[in-house]
PDB file of N, CA and C in Angstrom:
ATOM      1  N   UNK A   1      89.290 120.344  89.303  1.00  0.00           N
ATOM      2  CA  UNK A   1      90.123 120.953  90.304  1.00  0.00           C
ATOM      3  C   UNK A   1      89.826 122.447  90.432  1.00  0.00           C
ATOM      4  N   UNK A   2      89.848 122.848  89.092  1.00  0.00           N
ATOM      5  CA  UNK A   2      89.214 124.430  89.469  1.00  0.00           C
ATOM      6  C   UNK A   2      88.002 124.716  89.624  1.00  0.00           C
ATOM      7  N   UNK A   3      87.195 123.817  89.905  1.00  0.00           N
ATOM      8  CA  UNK A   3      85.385 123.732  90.228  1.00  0.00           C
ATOM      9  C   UNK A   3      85.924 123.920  91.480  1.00  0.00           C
ATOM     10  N   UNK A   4      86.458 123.077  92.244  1.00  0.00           N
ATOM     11  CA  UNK A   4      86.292 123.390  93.836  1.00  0.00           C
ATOM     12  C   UNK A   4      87.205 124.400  94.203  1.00  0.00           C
ATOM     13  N   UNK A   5      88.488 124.684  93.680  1.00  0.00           N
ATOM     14  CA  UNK A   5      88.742 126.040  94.129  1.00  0.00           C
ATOM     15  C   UNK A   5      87.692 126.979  94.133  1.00  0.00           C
ATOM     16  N   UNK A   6      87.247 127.397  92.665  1.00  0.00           N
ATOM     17  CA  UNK A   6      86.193 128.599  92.640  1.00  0.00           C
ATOM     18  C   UNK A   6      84.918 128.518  93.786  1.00  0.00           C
ATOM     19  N   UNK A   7      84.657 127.233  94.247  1.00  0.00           N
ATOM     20  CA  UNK A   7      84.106 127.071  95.331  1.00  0.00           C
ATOM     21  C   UNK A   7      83.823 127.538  96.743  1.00  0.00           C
ATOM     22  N   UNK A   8      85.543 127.419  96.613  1.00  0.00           N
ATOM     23  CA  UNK A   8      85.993 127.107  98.227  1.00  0.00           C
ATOM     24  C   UNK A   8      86.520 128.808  98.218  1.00  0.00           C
ATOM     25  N   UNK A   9      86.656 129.554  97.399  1.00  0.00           N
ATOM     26  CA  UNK A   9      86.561 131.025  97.457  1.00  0.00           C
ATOM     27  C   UNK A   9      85.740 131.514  97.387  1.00  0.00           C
ATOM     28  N   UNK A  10      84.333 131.239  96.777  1.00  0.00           N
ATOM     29  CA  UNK A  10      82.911 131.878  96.749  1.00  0.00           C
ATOM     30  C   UNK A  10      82.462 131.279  98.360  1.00  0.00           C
ATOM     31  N   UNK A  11      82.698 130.279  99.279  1.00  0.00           N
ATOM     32  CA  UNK A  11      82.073 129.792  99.977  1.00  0.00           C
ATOM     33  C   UNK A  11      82.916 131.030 100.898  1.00  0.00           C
ATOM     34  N   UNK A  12      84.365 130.870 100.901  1.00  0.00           N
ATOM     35  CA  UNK A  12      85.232 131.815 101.966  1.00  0.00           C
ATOM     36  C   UNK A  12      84.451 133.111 102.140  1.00  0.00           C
ATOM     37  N   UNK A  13      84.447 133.704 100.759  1.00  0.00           N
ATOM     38  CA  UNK A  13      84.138 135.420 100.805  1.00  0.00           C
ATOM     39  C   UNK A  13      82.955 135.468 101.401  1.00  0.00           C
ATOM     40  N   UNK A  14      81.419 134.420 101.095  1.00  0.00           N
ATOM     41  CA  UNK A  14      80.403 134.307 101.548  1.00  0.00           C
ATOM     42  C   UNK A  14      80.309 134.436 103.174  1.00  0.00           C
ATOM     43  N   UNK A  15      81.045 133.639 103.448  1.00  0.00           N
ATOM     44  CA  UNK A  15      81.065 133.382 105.050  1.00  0.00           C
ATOM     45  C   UNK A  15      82.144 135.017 105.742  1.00  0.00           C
ATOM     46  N   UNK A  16      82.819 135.712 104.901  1.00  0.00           N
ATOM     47  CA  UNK A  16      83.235 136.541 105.492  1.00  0.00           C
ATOM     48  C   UNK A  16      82.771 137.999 105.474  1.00  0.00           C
ATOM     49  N   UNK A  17      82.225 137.665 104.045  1.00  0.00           N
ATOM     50  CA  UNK A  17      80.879 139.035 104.736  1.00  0.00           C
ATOM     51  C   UNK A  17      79.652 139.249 105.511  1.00  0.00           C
ATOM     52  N   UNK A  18      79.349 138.330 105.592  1.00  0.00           N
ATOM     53  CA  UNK A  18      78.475 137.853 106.641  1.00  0.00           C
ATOM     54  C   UNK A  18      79.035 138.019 108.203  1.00  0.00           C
ATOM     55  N   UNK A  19      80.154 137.715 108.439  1.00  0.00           N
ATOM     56  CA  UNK A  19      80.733 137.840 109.492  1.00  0.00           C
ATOM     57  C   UNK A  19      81.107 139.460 109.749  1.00  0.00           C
ATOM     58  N   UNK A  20      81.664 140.428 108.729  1.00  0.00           N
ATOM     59  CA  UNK A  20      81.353 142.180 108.914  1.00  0.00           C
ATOM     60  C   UNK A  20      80.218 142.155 108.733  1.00  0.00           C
ATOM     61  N   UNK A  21      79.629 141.455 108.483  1.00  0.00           N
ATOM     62  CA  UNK A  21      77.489 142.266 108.303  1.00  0.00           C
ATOM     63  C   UNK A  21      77.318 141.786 110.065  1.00  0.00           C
ATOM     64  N   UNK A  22      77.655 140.921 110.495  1.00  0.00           N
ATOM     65  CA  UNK A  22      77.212 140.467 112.014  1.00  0.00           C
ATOM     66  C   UNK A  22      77.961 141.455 113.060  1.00  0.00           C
ATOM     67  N   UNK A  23      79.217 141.630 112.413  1.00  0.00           N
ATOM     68  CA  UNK A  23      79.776 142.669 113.532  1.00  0.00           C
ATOM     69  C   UNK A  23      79.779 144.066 113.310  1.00  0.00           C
ATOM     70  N   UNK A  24      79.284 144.391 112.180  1.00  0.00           N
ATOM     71  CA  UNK A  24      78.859 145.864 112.066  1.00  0.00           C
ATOM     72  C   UNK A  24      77.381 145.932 112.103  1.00  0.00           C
ATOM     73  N   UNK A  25      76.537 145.149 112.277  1.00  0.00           N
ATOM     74  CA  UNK A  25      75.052 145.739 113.107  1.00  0.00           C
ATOM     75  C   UNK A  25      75.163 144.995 114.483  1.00  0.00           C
ATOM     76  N   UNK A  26      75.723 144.621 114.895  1.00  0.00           N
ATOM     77  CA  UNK A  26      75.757 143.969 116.470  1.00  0.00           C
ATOM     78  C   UNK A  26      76.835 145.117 117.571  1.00  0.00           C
ATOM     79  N   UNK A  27      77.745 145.814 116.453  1.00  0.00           N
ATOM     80  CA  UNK A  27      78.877 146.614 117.454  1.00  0.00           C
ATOM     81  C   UNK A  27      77.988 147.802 118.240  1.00  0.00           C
ATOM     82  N   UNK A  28      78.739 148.074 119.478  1.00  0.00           N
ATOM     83  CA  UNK A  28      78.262 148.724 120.171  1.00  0.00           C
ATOM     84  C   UNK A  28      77.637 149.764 119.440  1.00  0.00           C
ATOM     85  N   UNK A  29      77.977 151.056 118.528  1.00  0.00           N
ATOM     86  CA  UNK A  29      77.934 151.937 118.433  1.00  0.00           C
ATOM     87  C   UNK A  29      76.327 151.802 117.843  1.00  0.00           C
ATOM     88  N   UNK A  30      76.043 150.776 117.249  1.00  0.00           N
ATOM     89  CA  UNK A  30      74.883 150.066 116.386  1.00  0.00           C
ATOM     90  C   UNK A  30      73.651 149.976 117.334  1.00  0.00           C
ATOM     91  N   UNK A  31      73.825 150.318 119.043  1.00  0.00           N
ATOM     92  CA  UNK A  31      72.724 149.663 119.699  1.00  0.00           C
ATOM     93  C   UNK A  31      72.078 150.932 119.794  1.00  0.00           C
ATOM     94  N   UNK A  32      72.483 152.403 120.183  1.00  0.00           N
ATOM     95  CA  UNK A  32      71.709 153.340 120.224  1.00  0.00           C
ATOM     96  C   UNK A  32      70.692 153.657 118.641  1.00  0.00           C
ATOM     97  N   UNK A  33      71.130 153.121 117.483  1.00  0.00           N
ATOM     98  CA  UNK A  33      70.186 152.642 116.651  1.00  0.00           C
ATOM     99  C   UNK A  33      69.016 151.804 116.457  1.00  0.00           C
ATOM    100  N   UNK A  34      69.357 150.749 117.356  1.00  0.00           N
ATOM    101  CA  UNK A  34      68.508 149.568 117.515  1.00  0.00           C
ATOM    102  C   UNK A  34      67.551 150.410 118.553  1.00  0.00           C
ATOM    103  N   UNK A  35      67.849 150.885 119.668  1.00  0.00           N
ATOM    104  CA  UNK A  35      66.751 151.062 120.658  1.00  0.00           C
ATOM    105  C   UNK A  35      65.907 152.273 119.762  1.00  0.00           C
ATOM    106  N   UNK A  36      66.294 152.950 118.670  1.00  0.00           N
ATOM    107  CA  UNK A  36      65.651 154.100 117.778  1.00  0.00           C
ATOM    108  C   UNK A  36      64.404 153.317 117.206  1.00  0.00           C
ATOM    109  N   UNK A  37      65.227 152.274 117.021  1.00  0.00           N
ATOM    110  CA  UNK A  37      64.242 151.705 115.551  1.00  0.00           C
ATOM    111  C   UNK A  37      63.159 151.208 116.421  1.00  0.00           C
ATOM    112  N   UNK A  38      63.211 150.360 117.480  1.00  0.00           N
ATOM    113  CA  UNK A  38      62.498 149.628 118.282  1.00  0.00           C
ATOM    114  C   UNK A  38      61.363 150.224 118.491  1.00  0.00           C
ATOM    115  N   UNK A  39      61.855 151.559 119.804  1.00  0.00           N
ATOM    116  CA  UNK A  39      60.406 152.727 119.641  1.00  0.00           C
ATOM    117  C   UNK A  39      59.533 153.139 118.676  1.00  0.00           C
ATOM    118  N   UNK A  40      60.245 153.549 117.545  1.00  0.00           N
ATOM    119  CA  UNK A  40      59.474 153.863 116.613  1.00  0.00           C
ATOM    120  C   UNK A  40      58.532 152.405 115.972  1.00  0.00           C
ATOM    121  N   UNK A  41      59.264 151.061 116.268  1.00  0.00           N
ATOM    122  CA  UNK A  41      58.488 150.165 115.748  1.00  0.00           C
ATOM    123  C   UNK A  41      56.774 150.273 116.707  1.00  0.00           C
ATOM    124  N   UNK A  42      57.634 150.306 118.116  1.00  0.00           N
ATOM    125  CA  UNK A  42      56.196 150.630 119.106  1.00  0.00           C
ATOM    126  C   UNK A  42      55.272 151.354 118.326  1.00  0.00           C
ATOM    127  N   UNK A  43      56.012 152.394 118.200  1.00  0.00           N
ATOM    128  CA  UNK A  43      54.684 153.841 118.376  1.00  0.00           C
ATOM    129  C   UNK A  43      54.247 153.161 116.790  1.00  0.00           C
ATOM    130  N   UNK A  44      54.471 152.915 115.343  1.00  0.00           N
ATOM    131  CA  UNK A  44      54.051 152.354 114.618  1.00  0.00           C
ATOM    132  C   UNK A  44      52.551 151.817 114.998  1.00  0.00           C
ATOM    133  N   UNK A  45      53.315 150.666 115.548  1.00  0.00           N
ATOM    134  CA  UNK A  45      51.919 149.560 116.074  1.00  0.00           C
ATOM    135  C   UNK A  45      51.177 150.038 116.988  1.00  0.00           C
ATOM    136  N   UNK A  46      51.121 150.789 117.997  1.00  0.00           N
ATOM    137  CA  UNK A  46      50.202 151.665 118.293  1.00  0.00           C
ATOM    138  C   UNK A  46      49.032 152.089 117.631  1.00  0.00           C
ATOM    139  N   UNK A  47      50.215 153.430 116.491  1.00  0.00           N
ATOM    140  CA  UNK A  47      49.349 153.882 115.677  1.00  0.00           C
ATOM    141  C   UNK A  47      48.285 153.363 114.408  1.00  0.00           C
ATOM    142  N   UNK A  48      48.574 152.158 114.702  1.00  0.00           N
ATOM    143  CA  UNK A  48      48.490 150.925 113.562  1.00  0.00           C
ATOM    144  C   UNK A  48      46.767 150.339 113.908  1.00  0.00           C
ATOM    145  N   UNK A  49      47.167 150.279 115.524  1.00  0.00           N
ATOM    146  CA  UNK A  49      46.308 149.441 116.261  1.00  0.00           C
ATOM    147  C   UNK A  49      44.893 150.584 116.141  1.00  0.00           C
ATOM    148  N   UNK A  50      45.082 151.374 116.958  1.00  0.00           N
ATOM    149  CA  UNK A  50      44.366 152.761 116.786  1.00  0.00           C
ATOM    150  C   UNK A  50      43.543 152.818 115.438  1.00  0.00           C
ATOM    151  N   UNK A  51      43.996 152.798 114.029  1.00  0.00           N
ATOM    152  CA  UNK A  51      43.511 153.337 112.640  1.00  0.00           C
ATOM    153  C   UNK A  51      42.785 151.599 112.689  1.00  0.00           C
ATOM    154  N   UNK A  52      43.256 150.485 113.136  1.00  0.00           N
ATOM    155  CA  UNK A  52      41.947 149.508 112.808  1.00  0.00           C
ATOM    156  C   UNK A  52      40.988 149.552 113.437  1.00  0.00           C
ATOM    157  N   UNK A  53      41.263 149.985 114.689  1.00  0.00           N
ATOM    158  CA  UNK A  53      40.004 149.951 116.029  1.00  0.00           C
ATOM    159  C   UNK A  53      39.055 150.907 115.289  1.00  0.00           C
ATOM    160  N   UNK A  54      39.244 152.314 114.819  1.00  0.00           N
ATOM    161  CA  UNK A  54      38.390 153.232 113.905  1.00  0.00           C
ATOM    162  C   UNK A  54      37.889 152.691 112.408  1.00  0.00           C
ATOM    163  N   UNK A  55      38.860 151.592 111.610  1.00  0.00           N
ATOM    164  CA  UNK A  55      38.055 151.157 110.641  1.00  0.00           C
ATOM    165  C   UNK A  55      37.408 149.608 110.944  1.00  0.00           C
ATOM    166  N   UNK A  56      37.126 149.348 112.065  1.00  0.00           N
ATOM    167  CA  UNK A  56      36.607 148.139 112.591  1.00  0.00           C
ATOM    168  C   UNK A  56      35.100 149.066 113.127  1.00  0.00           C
ATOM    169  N   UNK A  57      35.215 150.166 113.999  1.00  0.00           N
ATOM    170  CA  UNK A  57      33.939 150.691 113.752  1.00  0.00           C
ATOM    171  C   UNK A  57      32.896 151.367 112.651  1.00  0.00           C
ATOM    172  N   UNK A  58      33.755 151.601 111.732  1.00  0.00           N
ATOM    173  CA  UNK A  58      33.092 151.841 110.591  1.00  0.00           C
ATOM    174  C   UNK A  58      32.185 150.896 109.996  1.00  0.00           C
ATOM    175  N   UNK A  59      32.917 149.540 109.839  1.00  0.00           N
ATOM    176  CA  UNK A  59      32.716 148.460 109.292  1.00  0.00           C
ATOM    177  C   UNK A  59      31.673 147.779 109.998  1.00  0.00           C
ATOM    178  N   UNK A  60      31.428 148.193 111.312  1.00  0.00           N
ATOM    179  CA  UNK A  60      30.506 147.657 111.931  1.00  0.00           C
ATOM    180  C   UNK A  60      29.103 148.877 112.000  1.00  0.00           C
ATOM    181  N   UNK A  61      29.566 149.759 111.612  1.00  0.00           N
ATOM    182  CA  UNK A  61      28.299 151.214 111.788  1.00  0.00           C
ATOM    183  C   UNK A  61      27.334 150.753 110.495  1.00  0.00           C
ATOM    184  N   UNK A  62      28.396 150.562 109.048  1.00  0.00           N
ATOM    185  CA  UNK A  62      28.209 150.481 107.471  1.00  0.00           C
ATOM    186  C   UNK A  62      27.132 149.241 107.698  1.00  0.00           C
ATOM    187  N   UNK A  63      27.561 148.209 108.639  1.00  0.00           N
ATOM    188  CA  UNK A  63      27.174 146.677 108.519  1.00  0.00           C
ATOM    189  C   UNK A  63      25.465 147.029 109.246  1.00  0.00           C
ATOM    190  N   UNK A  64      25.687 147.510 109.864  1.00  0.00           N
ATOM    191  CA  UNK A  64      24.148 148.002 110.990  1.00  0.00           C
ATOM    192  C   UNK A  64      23.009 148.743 109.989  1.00  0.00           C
ATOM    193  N   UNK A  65      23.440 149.837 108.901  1.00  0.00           N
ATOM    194  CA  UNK A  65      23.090 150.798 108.430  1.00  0.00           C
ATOM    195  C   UNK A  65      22.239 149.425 107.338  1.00  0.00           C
ATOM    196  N   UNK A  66      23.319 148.759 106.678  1.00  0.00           N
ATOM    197  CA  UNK A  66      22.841 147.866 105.323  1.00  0.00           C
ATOM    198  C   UNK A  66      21.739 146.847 106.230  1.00  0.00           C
ATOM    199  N   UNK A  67      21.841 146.570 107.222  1.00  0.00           N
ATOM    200  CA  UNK A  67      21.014 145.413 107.749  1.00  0.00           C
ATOM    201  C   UNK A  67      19.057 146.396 108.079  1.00  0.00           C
ATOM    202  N   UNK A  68      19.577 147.629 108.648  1.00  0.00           N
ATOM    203  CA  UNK A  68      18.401 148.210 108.797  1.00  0.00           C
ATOM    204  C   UNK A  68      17.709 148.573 107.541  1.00  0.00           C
ATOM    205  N   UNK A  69      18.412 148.300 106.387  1.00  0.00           N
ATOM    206  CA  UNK A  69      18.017 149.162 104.982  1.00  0.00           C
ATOM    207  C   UNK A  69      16.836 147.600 104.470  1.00  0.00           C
ATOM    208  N   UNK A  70      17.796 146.402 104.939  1.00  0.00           N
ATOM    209  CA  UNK A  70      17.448 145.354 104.012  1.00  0.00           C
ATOM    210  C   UNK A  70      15.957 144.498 105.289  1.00  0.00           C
ATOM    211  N   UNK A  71      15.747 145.393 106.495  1.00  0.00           N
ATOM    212  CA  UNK A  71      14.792 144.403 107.299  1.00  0.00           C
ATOM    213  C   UNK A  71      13.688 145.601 106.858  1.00  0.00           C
ATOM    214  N   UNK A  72      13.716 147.206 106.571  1.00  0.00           N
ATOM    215  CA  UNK A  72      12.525 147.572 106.559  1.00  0.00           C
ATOM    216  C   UNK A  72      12.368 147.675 104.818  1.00  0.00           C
TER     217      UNK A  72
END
């Protein structure tokens, strides 16, 4: 009997913080945060995209350099 009480109060509290975790990052005041984070996720991946495109040419300059070393 006291197995499922302790239960049915770990299951309650579970489900009710979850429910302030949903309405304190979903409340309004929370969205001018969200559109913060978002941009910066952009410009991230941008800058992300950018630093492989430069080590994708490397990798291909390095790859050219070893092939000319190993045909003469």
């Amino acid at each position: 009997m006291m197995t499922k009480i302790y239960l049915a109060v770990k299951v309650y509290v579970t489900f009710h913080l979850l429910y302030e975790l949903w309405g304190f990052l979903f409340r309004r005041k929370m969205y001018g945060l969200w559109d913060k984070l978002y941009r910066w996720a952009r410009v991230i991946r941008i800058i992300l995209q950018r630093w492989d495109k430069k080590l994708e040419a490397a990798r291909l300059e390095r790859r050219k350099r070893h092939e000319m070393r190993e045909t003469a």
